[in-house]
N, C-alpha and C. Protein backbone atom coordinates (compact mmCIF):
# COMPACT_ATOMS: atom_id res chain seq x y z
N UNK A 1 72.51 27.80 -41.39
CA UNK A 1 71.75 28.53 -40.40
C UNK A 1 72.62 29.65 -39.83
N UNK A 2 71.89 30.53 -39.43
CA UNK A 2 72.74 32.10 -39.24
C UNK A 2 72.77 31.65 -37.29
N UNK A 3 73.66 31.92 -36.79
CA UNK A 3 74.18 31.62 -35.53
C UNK A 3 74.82 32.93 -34.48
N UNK A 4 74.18 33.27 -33.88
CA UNK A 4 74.78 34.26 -32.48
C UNK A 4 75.15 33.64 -31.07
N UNK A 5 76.11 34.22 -30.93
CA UNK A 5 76.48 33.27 -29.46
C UNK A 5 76.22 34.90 -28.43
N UNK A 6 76.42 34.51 -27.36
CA UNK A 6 75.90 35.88 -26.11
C UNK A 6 77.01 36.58 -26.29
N UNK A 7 77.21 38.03 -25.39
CA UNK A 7 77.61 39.08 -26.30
C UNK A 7 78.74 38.89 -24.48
N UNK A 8 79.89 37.87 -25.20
CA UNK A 8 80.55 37.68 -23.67
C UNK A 8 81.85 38.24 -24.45
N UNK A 9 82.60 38.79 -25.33
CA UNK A 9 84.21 38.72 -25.82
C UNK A 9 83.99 40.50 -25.75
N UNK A 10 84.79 40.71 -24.40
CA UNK A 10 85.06 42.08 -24.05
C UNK A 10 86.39 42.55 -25.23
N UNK A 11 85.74 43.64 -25.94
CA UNK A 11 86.95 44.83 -26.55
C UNK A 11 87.00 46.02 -26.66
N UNK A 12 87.12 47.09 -26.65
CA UNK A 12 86.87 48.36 -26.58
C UNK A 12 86.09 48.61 -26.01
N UNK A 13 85.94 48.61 -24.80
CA UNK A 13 85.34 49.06 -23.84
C UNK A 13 83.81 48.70 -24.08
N UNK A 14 83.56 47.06 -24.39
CA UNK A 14 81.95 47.25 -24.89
C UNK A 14 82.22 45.70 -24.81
N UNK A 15 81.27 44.54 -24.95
CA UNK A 15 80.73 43.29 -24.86
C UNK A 15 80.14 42.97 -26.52
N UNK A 16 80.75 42.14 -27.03
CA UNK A 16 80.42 41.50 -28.28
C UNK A 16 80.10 40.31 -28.48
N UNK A 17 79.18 40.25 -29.58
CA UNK A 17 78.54 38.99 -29.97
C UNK A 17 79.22 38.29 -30.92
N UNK A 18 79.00 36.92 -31.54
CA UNK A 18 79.87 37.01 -32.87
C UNK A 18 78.83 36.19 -33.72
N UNK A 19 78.32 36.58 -34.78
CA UNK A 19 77.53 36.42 -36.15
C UNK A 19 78.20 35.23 -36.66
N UNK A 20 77.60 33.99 -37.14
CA UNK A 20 78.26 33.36 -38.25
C UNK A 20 77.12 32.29 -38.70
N UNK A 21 77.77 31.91 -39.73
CA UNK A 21 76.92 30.79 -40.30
C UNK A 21 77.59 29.39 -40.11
N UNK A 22 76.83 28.34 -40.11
CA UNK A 22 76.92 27.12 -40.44
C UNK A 22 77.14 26.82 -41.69
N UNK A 23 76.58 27.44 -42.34
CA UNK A 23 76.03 27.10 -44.08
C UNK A 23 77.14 27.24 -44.85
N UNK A 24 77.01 28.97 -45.03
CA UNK A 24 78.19 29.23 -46.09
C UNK A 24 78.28 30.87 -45.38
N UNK A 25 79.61 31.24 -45.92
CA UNK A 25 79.92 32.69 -46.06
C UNK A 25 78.78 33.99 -46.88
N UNK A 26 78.68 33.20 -48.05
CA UNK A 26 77.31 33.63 -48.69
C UNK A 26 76.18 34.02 -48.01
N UNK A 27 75.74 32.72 -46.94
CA UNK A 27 74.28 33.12 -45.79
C UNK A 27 74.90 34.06 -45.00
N UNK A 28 75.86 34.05 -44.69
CA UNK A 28 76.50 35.37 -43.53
C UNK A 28 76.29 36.49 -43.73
N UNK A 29 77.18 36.83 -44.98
CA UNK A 29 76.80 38.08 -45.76
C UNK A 29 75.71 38.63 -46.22
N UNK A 30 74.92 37.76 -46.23
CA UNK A 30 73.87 38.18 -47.27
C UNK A 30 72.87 38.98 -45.91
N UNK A 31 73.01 37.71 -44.71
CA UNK A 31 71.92 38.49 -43.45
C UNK A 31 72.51 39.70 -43.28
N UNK A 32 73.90 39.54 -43.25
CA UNK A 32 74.90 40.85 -42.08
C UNK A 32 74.33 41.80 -43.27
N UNK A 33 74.33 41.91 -44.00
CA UNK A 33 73.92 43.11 -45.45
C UNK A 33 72.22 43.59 -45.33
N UNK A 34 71.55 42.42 -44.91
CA UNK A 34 70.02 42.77 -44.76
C UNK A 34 70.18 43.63 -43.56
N UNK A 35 70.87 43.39 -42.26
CA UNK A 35 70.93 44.54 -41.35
C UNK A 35 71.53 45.39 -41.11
N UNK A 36 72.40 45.76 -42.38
CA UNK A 36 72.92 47.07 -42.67
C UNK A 36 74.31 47.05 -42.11
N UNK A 37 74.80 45.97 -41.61
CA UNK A 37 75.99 45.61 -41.11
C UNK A 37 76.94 45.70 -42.45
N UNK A 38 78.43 46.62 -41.55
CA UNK A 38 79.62 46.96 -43.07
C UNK A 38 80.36 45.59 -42.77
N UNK A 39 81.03 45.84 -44.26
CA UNK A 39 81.64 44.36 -44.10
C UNK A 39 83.35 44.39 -43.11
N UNK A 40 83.32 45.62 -42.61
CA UNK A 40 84.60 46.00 -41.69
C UNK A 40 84.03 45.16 -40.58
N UNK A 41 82.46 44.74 -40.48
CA UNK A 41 82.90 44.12 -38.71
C UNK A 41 83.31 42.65 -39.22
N UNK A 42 83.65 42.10 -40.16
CA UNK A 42 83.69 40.44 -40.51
C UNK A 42 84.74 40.41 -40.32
N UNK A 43 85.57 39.25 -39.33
CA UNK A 43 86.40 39.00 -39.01
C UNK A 43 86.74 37.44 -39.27
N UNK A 44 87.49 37.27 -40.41
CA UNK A 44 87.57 35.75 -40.93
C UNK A 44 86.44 34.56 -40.82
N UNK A 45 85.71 34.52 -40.15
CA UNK A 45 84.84 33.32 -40.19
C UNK A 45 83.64 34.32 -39.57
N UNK A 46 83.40 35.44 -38.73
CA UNK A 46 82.09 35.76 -38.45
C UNK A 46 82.17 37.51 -38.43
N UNK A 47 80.94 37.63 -38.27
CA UNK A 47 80.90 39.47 -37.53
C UNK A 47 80.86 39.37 -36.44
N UNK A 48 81.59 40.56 -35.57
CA UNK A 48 81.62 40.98 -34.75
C UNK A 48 80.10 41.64 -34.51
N UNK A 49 79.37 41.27 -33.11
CA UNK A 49 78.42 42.26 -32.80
C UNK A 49 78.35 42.69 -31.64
N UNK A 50 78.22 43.80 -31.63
CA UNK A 50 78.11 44.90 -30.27
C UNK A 50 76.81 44.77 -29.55
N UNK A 51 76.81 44.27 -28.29
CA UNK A 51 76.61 43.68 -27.29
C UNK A 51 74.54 44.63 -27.21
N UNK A 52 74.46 45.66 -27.59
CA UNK A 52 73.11 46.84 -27.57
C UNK A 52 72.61 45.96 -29.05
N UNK A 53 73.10 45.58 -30.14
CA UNK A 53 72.19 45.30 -31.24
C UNK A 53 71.65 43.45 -31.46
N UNK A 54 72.52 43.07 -29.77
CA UNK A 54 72.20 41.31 -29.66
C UNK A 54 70.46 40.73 -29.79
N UNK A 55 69.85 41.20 -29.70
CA UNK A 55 68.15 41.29 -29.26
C UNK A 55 67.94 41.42 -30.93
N UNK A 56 67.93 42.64 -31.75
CA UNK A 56 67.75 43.26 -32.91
C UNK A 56 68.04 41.78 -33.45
N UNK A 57 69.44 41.05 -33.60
CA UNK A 57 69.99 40.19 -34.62
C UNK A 57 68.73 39.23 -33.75
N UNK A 58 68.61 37.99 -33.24
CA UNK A 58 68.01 37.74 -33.08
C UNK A 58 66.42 37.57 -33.28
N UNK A 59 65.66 38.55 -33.39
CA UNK A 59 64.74 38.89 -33.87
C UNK A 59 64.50 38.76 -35.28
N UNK A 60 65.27 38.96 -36.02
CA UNK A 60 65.70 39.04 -37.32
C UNK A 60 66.39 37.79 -37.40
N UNK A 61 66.19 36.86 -37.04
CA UNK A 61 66.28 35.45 -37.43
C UNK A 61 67.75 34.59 -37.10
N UNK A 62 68.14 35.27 -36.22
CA UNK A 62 69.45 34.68 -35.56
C UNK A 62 69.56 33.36 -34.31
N UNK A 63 69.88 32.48 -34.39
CA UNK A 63 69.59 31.40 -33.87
C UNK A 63 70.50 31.85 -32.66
N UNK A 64 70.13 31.75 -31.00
CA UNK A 64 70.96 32.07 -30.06
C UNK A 64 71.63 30.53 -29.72
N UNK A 65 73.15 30.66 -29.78
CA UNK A 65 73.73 29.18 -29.07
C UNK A 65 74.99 30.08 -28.45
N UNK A 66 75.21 28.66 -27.75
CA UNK A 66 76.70 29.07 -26.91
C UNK A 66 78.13 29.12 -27.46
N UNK A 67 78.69 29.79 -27.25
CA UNK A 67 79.90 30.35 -28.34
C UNK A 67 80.43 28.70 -28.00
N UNK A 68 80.75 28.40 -26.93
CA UNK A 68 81.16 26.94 -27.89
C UNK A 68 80.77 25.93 -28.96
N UNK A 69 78.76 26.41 -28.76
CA UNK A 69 78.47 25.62 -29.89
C UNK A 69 78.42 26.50 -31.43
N UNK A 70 78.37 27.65 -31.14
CA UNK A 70 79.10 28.30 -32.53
C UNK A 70 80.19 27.71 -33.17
N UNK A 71 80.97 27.65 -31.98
CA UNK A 71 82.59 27.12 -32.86
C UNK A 71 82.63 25.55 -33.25
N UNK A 72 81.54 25.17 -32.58
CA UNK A 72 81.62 23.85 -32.81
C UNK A 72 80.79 23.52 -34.15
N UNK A 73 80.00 24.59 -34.38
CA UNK A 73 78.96 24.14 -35.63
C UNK A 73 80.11 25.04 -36.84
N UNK A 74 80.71 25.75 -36.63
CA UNK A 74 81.40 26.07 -37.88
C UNK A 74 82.55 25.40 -37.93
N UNK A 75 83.11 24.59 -37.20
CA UNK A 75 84.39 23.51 -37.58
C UNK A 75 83.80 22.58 -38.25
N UNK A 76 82.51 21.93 -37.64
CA UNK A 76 81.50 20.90 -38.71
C UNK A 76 81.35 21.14 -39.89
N UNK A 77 80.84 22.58 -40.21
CA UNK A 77 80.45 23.03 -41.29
C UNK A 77 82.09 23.49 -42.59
N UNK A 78 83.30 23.05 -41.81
CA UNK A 78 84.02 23.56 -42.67
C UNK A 78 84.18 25.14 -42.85
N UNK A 79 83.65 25.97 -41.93
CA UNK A 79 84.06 27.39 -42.14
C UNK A 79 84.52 27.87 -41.36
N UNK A 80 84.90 27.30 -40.35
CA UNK A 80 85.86 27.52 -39.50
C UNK A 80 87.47 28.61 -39.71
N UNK A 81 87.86 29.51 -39.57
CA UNK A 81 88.68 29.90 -40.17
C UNK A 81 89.67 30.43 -38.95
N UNK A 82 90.91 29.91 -38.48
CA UNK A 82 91.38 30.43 -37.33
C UNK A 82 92.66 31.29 -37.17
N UNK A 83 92.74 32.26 -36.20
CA UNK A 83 94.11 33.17 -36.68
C UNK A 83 95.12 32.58 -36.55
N UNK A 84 96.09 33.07 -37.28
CA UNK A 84 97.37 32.63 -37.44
C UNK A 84 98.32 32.67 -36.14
N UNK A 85 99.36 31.78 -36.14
CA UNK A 85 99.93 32.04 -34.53
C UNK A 85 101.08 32.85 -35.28
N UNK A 86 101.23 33.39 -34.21
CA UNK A 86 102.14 34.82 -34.47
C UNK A 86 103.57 34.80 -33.04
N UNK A 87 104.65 35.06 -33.88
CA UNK A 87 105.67 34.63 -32.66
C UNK A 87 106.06 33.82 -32.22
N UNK A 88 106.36 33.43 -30.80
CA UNK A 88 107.29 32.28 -30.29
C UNK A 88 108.18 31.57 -30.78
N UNK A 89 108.52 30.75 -30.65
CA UNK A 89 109.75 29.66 -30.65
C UNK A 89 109.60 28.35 -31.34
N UNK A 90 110.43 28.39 -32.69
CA UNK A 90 109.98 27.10 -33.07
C UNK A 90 110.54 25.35 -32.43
């Protein structure tokens, strides 16, 4: 299932959503491609979405949950993909 959480992760001066699937990488791509989305906004496990096109995805068949239950349905699902820690002290 294709998954949007609310458009709360402030970056460049704008409010973002984040796109992902439960399913597979495959269902991700394939929606983010039906809405003309480049594959520059995919960021390891989802797209990035800009906070004006949250309504649009939705409409177009995006299931609204809470970014915790985003993260929680793609650790279930195994697609979970998280950044690397960078720095500090071993």
């Amino acid at each position: 299932m294709i998954l949007i959480d609310p458009p709360n992760a402030a970056g460049h001066g704008r409010l973002w959503s984040h796109l992902a699937s439960d399913t597979s990488l495959a269902e991700l791509h394939a929606f983010a491609e039906g809405l003309g989305f480049s594959r520059r906004g995919f960021d390891r496990d989802h797209y990035d979405v800009p906070s004006e096109w949250y309504a649009d995805v939705v409409a177009a068949g995006a299931e609204p949950v809470s970014s915790r239950e985003l993260v929680r349905r793609l650790v279930a699902g195994g697609l979970r993909v998280r950044k690397p820690r960078t720095g500090g002290t071993a």
